[in-house]
Protein backbone atom coordinates (compact mmCIF):
# COMPACT_ATOMS: atom_id res chain seq x y z
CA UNK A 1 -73.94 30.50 -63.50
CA UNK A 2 -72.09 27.45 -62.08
CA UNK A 3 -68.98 29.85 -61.95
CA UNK A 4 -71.10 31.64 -58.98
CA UNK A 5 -72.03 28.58 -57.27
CA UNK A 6 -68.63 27.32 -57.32
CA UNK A 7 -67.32 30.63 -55.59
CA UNK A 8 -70.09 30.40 -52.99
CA UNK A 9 -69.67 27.39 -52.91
CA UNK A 10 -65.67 27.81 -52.13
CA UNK A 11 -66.43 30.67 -49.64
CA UNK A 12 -69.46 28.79 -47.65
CA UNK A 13 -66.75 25.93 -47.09
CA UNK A 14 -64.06 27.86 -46.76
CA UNK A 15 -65.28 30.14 -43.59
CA UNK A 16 -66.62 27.08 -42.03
CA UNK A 17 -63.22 25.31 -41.96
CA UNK A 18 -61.10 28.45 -41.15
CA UNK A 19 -63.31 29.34 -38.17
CA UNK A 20 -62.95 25.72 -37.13
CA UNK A 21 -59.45 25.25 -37.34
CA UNK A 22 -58.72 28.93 -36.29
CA UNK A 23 -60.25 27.75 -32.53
CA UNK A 24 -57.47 24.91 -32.29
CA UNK A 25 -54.58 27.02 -33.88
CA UNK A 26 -55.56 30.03 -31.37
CA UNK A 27 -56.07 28.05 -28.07
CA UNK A 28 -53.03 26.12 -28.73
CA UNK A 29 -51.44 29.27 -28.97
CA UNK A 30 -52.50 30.79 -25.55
CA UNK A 31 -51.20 27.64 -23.79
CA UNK A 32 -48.13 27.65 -25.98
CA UNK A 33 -48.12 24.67 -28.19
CA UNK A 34 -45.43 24.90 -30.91
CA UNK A 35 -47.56 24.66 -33.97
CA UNK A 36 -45.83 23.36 -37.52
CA UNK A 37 -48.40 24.77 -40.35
CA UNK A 38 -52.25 25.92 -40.45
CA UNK A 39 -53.89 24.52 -43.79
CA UNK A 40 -56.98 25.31 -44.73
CA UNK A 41 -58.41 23.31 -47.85
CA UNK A 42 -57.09 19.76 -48.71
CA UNK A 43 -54.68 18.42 -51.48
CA UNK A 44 -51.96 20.61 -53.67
CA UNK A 45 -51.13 23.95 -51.90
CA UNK A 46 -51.94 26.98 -53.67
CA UNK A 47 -50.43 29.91 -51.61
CA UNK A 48 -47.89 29.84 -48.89
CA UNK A 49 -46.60 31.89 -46.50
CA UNK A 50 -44.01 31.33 -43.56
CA UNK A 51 -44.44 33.61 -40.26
CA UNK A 52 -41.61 34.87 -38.13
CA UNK A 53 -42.63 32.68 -35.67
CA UNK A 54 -42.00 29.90 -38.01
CA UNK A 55 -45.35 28.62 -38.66
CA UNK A 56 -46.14 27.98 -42.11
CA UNK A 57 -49.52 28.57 -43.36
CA UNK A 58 -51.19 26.89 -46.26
CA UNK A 59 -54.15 27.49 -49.02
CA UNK A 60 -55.26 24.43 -50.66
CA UNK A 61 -56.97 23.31 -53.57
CA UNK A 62 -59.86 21.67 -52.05
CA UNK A 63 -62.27 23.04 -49.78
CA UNK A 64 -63.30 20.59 -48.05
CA UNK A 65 -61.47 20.13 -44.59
CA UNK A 66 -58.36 21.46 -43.14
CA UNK A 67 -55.77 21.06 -40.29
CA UNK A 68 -53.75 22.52 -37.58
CA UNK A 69 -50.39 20.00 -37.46
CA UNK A 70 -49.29 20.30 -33.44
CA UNK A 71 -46.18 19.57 -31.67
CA UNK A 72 -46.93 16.18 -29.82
CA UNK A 73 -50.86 16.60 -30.92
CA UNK A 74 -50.45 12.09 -29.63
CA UNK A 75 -46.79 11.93 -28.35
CA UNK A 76 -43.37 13.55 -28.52
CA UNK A 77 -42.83 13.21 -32.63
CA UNK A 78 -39.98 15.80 -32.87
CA UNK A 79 -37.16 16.28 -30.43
CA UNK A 80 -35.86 19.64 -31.44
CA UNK A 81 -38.80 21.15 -30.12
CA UNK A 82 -39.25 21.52 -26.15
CA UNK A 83 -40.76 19.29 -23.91
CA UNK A 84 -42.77 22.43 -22.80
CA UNK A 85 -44.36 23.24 -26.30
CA UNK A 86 -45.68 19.84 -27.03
CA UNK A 87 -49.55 19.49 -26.56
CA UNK A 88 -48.96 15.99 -24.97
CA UNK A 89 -47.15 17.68 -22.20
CA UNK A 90 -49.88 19.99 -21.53
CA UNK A 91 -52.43 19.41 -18.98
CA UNK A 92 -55.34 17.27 -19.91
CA UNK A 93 -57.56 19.93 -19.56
CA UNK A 94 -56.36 22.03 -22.00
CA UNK A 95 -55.56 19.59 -24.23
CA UNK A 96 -59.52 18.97 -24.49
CA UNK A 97 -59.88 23.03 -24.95
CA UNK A 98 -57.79 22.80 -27.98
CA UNK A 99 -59.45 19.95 -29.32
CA UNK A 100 -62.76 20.88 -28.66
CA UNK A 101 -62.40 24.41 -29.45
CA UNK A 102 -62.74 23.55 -33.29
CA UNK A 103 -66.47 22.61 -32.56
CA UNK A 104 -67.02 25.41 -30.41
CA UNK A 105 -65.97 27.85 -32.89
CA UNK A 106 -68.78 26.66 -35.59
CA UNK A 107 -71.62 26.75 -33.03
CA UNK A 108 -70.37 30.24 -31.81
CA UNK A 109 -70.26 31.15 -35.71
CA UNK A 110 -73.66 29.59 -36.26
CA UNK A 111 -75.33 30.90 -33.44
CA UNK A 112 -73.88 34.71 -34.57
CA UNK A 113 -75.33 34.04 -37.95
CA UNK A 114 -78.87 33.10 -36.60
CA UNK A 115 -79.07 36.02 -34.53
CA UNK A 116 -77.76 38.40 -37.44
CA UNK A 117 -80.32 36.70 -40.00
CA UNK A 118 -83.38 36.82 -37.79
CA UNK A 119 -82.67 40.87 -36.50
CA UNK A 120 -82.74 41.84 -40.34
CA UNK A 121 -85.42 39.31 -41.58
CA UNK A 122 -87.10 38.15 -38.88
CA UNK A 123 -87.70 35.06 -37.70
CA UNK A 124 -89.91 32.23 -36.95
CA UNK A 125 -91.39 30.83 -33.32
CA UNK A 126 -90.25 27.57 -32.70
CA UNK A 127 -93.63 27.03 -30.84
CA UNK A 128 -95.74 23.90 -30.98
CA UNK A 129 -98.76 25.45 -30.79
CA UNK A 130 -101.09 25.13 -33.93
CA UNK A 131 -101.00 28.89 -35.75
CA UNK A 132 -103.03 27.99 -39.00
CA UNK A 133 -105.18 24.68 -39.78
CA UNK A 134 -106.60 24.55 -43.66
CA UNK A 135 -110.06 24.14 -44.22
CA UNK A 136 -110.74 20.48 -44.79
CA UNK A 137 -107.42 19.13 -44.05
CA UNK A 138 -106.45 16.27 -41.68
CA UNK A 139 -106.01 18.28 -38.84
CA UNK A 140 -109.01 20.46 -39.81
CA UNK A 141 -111.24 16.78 -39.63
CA UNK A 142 -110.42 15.62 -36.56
CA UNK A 143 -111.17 18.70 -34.85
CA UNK A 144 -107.87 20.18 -33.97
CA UNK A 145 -108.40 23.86 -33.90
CA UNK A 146 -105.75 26.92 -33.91
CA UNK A 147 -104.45 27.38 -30.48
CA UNK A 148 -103.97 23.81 -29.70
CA UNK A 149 -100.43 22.39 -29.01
CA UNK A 150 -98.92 18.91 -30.35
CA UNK A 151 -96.91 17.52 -27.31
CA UNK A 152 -95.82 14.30 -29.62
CA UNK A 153 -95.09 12.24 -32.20
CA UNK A 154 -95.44 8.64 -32.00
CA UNK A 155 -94.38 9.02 -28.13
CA UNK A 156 -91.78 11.65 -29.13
CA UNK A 157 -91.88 14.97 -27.17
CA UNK A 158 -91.44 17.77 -29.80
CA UNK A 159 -91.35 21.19 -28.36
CA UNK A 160 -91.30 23.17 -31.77
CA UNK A 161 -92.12 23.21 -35.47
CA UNK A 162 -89.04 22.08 -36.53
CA UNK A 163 -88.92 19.09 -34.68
CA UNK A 164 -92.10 18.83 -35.55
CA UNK A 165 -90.71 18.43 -39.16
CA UNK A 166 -88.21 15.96 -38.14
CA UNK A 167 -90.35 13.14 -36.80
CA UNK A 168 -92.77 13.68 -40.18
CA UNK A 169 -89.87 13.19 -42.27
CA UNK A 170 -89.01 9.58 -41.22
CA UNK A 171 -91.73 7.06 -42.66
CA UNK A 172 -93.65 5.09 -40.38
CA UNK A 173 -94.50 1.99 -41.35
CA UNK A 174 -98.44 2.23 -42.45
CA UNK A 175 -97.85 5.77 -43.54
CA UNK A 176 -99.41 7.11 -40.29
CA UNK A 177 -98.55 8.95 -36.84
CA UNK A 178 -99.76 9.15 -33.25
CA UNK A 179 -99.68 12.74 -32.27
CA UNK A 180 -100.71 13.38 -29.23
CA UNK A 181 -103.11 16.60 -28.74
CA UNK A 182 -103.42 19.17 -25.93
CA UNK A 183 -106.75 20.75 -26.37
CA UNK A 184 -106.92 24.89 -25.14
CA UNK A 185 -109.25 23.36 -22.23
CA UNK A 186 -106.24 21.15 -21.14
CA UNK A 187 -107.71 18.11 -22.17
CA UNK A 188 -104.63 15.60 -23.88
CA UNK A 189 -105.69 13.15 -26.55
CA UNK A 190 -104.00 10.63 -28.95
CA UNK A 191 -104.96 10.81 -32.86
CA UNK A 192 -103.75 8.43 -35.04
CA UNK A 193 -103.26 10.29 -38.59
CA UNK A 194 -102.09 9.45 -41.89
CA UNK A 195 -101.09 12.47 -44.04
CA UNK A 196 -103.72 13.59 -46.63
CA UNK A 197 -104.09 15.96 -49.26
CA UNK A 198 -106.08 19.06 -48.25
CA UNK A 199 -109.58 19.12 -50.23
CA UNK A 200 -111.89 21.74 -51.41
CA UNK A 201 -115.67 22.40 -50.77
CA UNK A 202 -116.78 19.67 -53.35
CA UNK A 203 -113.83 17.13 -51.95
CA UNK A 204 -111.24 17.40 -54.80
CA UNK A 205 -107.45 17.53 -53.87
CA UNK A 206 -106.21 20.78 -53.84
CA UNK A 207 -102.42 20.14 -52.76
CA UNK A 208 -100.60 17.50 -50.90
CA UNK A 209 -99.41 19.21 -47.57
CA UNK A 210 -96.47 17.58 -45.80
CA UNK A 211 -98.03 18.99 -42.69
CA UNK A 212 -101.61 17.73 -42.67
CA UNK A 213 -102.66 20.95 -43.15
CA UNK A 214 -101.41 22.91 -40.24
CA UNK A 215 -98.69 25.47 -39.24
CA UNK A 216 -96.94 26.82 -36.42
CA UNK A 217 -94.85 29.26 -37.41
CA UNK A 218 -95.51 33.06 -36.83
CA UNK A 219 -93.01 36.10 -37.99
CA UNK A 220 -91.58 37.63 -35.00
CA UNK A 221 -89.03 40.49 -35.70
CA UNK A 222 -86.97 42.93 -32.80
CA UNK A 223 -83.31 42.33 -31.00
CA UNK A 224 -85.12 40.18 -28.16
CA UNK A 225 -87.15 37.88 -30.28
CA UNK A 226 -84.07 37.67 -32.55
CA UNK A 227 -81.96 36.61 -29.81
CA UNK A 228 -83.98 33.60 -28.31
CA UNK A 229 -85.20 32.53 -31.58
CA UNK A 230 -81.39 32.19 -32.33
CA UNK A 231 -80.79 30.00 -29.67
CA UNK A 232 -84.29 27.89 -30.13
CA UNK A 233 -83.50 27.57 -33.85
CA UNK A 234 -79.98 26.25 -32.88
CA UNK A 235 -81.00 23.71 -30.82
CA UNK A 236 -83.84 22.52 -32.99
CA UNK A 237 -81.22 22.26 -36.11
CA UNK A 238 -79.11 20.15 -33.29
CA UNK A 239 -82.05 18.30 -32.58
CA UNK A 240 -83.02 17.50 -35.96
CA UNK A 241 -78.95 16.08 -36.81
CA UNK A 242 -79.05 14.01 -33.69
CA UNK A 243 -82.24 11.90 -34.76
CA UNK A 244 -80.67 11.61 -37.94
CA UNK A 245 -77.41 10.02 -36.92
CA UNK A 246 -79.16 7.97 -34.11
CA UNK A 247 -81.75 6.95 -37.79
CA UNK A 248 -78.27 6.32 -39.02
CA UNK A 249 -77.01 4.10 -36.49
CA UNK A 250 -79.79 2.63 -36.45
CA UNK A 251 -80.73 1.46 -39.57
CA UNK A 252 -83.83 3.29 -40.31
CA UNK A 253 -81.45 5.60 -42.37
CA UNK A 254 -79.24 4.77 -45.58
CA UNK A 255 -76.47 6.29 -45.99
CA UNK A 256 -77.88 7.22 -49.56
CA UNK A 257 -80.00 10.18 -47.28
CA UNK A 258 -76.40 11.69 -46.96
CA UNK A 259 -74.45 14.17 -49.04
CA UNK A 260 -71.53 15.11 -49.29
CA UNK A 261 -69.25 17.89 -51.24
CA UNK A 262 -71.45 17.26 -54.48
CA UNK A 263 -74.81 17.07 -52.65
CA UNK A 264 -73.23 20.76 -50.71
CA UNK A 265 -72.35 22.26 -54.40
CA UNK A 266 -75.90 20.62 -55.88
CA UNK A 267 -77.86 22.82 -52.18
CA UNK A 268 -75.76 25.65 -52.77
CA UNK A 269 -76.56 26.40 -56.42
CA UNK A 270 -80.35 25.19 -55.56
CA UNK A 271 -79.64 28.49 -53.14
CA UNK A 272 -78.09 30.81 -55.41
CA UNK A 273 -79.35 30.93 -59.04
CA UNK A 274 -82.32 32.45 -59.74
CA UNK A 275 -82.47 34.96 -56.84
CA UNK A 276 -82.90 38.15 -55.85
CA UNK A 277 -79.20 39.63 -54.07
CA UNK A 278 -81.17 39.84 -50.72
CA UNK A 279 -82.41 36.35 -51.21
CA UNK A 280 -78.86 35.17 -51.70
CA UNK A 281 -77.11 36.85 -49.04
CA UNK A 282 -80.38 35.02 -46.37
CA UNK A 283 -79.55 31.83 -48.17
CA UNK A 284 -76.47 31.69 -47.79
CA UNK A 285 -76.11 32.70 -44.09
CA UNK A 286 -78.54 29.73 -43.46
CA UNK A 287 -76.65 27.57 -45.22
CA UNK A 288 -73.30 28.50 -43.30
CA UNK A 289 -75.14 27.97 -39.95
CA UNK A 290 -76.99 25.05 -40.88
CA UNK A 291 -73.21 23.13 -42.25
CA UNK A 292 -71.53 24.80 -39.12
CA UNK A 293 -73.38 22.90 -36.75
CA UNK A 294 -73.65 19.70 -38.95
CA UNK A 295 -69.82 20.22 -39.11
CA UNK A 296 -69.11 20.77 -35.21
CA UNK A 297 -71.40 18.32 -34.10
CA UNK A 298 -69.67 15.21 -36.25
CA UNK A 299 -66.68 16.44 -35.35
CA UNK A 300 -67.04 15.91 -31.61
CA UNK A 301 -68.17 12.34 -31.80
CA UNK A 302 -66.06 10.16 -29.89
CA UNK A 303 -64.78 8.76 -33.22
CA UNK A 304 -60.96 8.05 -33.97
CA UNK A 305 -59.71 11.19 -35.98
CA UNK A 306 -62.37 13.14 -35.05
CA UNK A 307 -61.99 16.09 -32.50
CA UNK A 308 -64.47 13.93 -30.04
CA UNK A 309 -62.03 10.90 -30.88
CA UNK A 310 -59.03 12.41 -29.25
CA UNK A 311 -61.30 14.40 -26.57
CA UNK A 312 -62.21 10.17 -25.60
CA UNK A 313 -58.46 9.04 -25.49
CA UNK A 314 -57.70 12.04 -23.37
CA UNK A 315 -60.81 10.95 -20.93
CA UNK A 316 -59.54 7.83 -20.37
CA UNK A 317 -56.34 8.68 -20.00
CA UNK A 318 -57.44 10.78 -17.01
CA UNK A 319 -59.99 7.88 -15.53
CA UNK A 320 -56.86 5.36 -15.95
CA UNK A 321 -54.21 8.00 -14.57
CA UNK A 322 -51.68 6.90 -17.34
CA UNK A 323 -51.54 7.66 -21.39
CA UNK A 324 -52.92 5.17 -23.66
CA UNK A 325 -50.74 3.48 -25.65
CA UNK A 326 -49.02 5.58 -28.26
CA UNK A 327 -48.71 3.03 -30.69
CA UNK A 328 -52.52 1.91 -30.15
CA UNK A 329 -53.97 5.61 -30.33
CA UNK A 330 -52.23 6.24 -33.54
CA UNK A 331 -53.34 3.04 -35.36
CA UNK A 332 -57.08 4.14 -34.14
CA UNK A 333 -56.51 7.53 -35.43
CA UNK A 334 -55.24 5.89 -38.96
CA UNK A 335 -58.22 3.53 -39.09
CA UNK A 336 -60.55 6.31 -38.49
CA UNK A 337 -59.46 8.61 -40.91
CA UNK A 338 -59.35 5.73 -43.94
CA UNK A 339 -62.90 4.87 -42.58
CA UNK A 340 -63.76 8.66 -42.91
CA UNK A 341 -62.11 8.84 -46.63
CA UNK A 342 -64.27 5.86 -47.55
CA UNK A 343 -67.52 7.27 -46.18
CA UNK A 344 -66.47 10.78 -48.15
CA UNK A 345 -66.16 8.94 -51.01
CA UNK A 346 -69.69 6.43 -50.71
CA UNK A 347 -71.50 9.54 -49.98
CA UNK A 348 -70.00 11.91 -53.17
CA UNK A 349 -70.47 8.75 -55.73
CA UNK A 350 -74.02 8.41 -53.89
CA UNK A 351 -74.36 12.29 -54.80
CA UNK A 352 -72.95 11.73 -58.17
CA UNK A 353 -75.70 9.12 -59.26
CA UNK A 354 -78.96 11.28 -58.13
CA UNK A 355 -77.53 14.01 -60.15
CA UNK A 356 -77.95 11.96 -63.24
C-alpha cells in the first residue's frame, strides 16, 4: 500500500504548491511581468514544455516546493528584457499582490475545501459551550454541567473547541489548568483542574480523556451552517498554528514537535490505508486544507526568502522612499533560504528517527 500513499502523497503536495505558485505566476501576468519558467516540484526536471510566449514550464522530481523565476523579482538581472516587464519596476503595490498572492491562493483553496467537506459531511460547531460532560469525570466533579461555556484557559480567551484543544495540548507545569467557567445563570468562576481519567460507579478508570470528560462539538449539516463553519474552522486551524510558532519562538516548543516531508508521507498514509473510499476522499480534503494554511501562513512571515520576507523589503522600501540595497536584500534572501534548507533537513532527520 505505500505505492498509494506515495501518490496521495505526490498529489496532496502537488495541488498545494501549484495553487500557490499559480497566484504569483497569474498576477504577475495581469501586471505584465516577463516571467522565465514556472516549476512546480524541486530537483531534476521530469517534463518540459516551452510556451509561445516563451515561458518554460517545469515538472520536478520532488514535491515539495516550487517557484515562479521573475524578471527583476530584486533588481534588473537581465537587460534584454524591458525596463517595463521587470517586477522591480512595477509599483510597490503590486509588487506585494504578486508576492502575497501565493498565500492567498492556499487560504482561498483551503477555505473552498472546508466549505465543500462540511456541505457533504457535515460539520462541527466551533462553540465553547459544554455539549456532553461524562458521568464522573473532572468536569462532571466540579459541577460543570452541559450548557455551560469555558471563556479560558490559564487566562487565554478560547472561543471554540478547537482552541480549546490547543491550549490542552501544551503541558503546564504541575499537569493542571485554570479554566475559567461561565455558569447558565451568568455567574464566572475559576477552577483549577488537572486532567483525570473518567471513572465508573465503583471508581475504577474507565479511559483517560484528553478532555476531562467533556465535549463541545455538535453535527450541524445545510449550505448555511457549512458556510460559517468553514470560515470558523479556518480561523481556529490559524489560531491553533499561530500559538504554535509563537510556542516555537518561544521555547516552550522543540523543534522535534515539527515534521516535515517524512512526518507529511508518515500523516498521509496514517490517512489512507485501511479506509473506506469515502473515508479517504474526507481525509484527504482535510489534510489539503489543514497543509494549505500551514503552508500560506509560513510563507508570509516576514522572513528572508519567504513571500512575507520580500513583502518586508518592499515595506520599507516605501517607509524609506528609496530601494534597499540590492546587494544587501540578496545576501538576506541567500541566508534565508540556506537557513530554510537546514531547518528542512533538522526536521526530516527528526522525522526519520521517530519512525524507527
Amino acid at each position: 500500500m505505500w505505492i498509494v500513499t506515495l501518490l496521495v502523497f505526490i498529489f496532496i503536495l502537488g495541488i498545494i504548491v501549484l495553487v500557490h505558485e499559480l497566484g504569483h505566476f497569474l498576477w504577475a501576468r495581469a501586471f505584465g511581468v516577463h516571467i522565465y519558467e514556472f516549476s512546480i516540484g524541486m530537483g531534476p526536471i521530469i517534463w518540459t514544455k516551452v510556451s509561445k510566449k516563451g515561458i518554460t514550464y517545469h515538472i520536478r522530481a520532488l514535491p515539495i516546493g516550487g517557484f515562479v523565476a521573475m524578471a527583476g523579482e530584486v533588481y534588473e538581472d537581465d537587460k534584454e528584457i524591458p525596463k517595463e516587464k521587470c517586477l522591480c519596476n512595477k509599483p510597490i503595490w503590486q509588487r506585494i499582490i504578486v508576492m502575497a498572492a501565493g498565500v492567498m491562493n492556499n487560504f482561498i483553496l483551503a477555505l473552498i475545501l472546508l466549505f465543500i467537506s462540511f456541505l457533504i459531511w457535515g460539520s462541527t460547531t466551533t462553540s465553547n459551550k459544554v455539549a456532553i460532560v461524562e458521568k464522573n469525570s473532572v468536569f462532571d466533579l466540579n459541577g460543570i454541567e452541559v450548557g455551560d461555556r469555558i471563556l479560558a484557559i490559564d487566562g487565554k480567551k478560547v472561543h471554540s473547541m478547537y482552541q480549546i484543544q490547543t491550549r490542552l495540548a501544551f503541558k503546564s507545569k504541575d499537569g493542571s489548568y485554570t479554566f475559567t467557567i461561565k455558569s447558565q445563570d451568568g455567574k464566572t468562576r475559576d477552577l483549577k483542574l488537572k486532567k483525570d481519567c473518567v471513572k465508573d460507579d465503583e471508581g475504577n478508570c474507565v479511559s483517560d480523556d484528553l478532555l476531562y470528560g467533556f465535549n463541545t462539538n455538535e453535527l450541524e449539516k445545510g449550505f448555511i451552517p457549512a458556510l460559517k463553519n468553514s470560515f470558523l474552522r479556518f480561523g481556529d486551524l490559524l489560531y491553533t498554528m499561530l500559538i504554535t510558532l509563537g510556542n516555537l519562538v518561544t521555547g516552550h516548543l522543540s523543534l522535534d514537535n515539527l515534521s516535515g516531508p517524512v512526518g507529511i508521507y508518515e500523516a498521509v498514509g496514517s490517512n489512507v490505508v485501511g479506509f473506506k473510499f469515502t473515508d479517504v476522499i474526507y481525509n484527504v480534503i482535510t489534510l489539503i486544507s489543514l497543509l494549505s494554511i500551514n503552508v500560506g501562513l509560513v510563507n508570509i512571515l516576514p522572513f528572508p526568502a519567504f513571500d512575507g520576507g520580500h513583502i518586508l523589503f518592499l515595506i520599507i522600501e516605501k517607509i524609506k522612499g528609496s530601494p534597499v540595497n540590492q546587494r544587501f536584500e540578496s545576501i538576506c534572501h541567500t541566508i534565508g533560504f540556506i537557513l530554510l534548507m537546514l531547518l528542512i533537513i533538522v526536521v526530516t532527520f527528526n522525522d526519520i528517527i521517530r519512525l524507527f
